[in-house]
Structure formats: C-alpha cells, structure tokens
C-alpha atoms as a PDB file:
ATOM      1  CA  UNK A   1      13.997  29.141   2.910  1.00  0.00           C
ATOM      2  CA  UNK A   2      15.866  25.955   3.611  1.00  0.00           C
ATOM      3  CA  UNK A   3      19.265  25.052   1.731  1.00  0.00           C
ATOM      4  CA  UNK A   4      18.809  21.341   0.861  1.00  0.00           C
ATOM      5  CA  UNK A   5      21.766  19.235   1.112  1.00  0.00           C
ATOM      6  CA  UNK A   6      21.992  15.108   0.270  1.00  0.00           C
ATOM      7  CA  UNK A   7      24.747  12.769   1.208  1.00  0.00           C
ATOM      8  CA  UNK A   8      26.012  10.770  -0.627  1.00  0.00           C
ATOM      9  CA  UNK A   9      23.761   7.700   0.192  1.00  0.00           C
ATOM     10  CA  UNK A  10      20.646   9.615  -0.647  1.00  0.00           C
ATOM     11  CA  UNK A  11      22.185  10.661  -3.941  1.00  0.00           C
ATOM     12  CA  UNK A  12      23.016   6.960  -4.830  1.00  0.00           C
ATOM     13  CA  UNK A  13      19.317   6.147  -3.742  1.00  0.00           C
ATOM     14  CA  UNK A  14      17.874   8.850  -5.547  1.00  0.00           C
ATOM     15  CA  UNK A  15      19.492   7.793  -8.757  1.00  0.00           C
ATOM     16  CA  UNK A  16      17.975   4.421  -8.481  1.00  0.00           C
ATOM     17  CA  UNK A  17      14.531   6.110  -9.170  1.00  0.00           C
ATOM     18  CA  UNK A  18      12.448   6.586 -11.914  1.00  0.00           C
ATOM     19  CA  UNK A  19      11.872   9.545 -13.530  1.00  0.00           C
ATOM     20  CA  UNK A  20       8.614  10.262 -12.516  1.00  0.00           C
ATOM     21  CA  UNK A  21       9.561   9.798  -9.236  1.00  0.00           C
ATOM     22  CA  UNK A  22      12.292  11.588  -8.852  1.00  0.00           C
ATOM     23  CA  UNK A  23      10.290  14.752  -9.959  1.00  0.00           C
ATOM     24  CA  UNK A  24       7.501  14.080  -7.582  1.00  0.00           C
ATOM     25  CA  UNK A  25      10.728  13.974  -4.383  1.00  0.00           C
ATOM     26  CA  UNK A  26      11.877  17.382  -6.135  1.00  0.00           C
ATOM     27  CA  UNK A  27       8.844  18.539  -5.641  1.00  0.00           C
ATOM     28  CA  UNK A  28       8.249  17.809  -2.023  1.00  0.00           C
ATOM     29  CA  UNK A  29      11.537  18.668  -0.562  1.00  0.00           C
ATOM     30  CA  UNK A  30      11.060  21.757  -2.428  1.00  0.00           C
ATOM     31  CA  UNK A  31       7.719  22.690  -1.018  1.00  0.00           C
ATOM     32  CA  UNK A  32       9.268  21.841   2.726  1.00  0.00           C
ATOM     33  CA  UNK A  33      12.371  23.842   2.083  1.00  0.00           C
ATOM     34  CA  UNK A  34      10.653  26.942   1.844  1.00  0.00           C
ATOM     35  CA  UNK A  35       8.683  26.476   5.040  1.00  0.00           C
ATOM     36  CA  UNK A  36       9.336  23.209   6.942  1.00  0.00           C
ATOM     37  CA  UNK A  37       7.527  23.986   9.945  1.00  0.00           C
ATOM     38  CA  UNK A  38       4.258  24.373   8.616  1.00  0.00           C
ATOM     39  CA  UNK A  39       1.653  21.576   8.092  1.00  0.00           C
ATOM     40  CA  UNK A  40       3.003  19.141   5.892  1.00  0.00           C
ATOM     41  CA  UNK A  41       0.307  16.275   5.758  1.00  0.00           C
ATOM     42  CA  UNK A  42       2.888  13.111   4.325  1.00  0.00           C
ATOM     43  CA  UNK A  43       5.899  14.745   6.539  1.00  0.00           C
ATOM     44  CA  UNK A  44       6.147  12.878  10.030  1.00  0.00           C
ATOM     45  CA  UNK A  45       8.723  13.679  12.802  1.00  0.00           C
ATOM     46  CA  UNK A  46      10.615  10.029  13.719  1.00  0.00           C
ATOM     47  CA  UNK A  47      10.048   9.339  17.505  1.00  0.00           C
ATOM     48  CA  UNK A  48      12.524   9.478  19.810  1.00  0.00           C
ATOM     49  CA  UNK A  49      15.044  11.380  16.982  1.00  0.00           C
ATOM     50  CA  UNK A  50      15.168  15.318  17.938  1.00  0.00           C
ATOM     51  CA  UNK A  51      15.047  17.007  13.958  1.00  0.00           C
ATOM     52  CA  UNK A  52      14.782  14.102  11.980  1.00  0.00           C
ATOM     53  CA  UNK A  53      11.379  13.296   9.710  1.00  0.00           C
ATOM     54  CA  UNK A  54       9.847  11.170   7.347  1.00  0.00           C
ATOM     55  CA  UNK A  55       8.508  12.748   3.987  1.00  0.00           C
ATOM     56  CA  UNK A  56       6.220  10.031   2.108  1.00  0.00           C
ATOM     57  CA  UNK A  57       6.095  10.830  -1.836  1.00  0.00           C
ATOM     58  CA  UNK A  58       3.804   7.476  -3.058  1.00  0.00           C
ATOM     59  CA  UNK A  59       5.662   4.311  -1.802  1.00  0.00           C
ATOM     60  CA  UNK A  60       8.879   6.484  -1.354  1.00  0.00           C
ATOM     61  CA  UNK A  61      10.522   7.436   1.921  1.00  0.00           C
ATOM     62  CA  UNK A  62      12.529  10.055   2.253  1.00  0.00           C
ATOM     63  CA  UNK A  63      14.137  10.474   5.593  1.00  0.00           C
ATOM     64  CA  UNK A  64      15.921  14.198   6.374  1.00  0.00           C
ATOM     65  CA  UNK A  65      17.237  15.997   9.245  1.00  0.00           C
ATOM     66  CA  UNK A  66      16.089  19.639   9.963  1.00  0.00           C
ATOM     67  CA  UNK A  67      18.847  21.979  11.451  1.00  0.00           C
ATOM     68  CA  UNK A  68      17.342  25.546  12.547  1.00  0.00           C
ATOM     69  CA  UNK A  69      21.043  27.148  13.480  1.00  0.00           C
ATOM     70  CA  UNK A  70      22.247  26.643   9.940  1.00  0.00           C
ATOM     71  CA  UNK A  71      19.217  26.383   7.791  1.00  0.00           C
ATOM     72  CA  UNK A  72      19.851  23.439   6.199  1.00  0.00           C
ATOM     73  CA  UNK A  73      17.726  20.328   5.480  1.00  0.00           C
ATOM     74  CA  UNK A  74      19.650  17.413   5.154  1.00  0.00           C
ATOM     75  CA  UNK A  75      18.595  14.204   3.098  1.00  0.00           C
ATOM     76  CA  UNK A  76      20.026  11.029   4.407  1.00  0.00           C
ATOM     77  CA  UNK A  77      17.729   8.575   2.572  1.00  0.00           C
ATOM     78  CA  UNK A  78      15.861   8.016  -0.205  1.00  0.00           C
ATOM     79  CA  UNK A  79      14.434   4.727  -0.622  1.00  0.00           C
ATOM     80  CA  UNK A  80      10.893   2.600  -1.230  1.00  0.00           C
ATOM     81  CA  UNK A  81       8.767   1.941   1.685  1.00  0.00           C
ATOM     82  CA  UNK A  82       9.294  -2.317   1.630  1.00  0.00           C
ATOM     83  CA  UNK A  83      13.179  -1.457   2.541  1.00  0.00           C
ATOM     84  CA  UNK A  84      13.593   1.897   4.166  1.00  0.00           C
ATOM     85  CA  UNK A  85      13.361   1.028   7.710  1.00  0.00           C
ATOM     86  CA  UNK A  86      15.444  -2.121   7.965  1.00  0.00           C
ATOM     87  CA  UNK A  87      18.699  -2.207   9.894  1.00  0.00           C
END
C-alpha cells in the first residue's frame, strides 16, 4: 500500500470542492494507493513525464506522481477538467 501525500496546492484545490466530490477523489486515490500498478480504467500515465498520471473522478482531474523507492503517491493537483491543463 501507497502512503498518499498532497501539497499544498492540491489541498487548497481540494477544498474548493464539493462534498460529493471530494468523497468520490477519496475514494479513488484510495483504491490506487493500495495497488497503483494494476488496471485502473480513468488513471492515465502523462506522456513524456516518467511517474506522473492523470486520475479522472467525473469532470475532476487529479494529477499525482508515483514514487516506487519510497512508496509514496504524491498529489500535486486537484482541479476541474475546463482548467487543469492550462499553463
């Protein structure tokens, strides 16, 4: 099992959620933590980014790094679809 850890931007994002969603990202990163390197059908690797993925809950994005030395699975983001992926 993965230790999940959030910075502080994904905390700030995740706050700005609804209730409902924030349960349903619980959820997810949950289910990954314990075994992130099975099949995961809304969980994408990014291209050209060596451990980072994509993790679609509804119209939320949730954008982590996976680090196999430590353990750890690291949420960086947390935001809606319409703004996650501009600069």
């Amino acid at each position: 099992m993965y230790t999940v850890i959030t910075s502080k931007n994904a905390d700030k994002d995740f706050d700005r959620l609804n209730k409902p969603d924030q349960e349903k990202t619980i959820t997810k990163l949950k289910f990954i933590a314990a075994n992130p390197f099975s099949s995961h059908p809304n969980a994408t690797k990014i291209q050209g980014e060596k451990n980072t993925f994509r993790l679609r809950v509804g119209n939320i994005r949730v954008l982590y790094d996976l680090d196999t030395k430590s353990q750890t699975l690291t949420v960086w983001r947390v935001k809606p679809r319409s703004s996650t992926y501009r600069p």
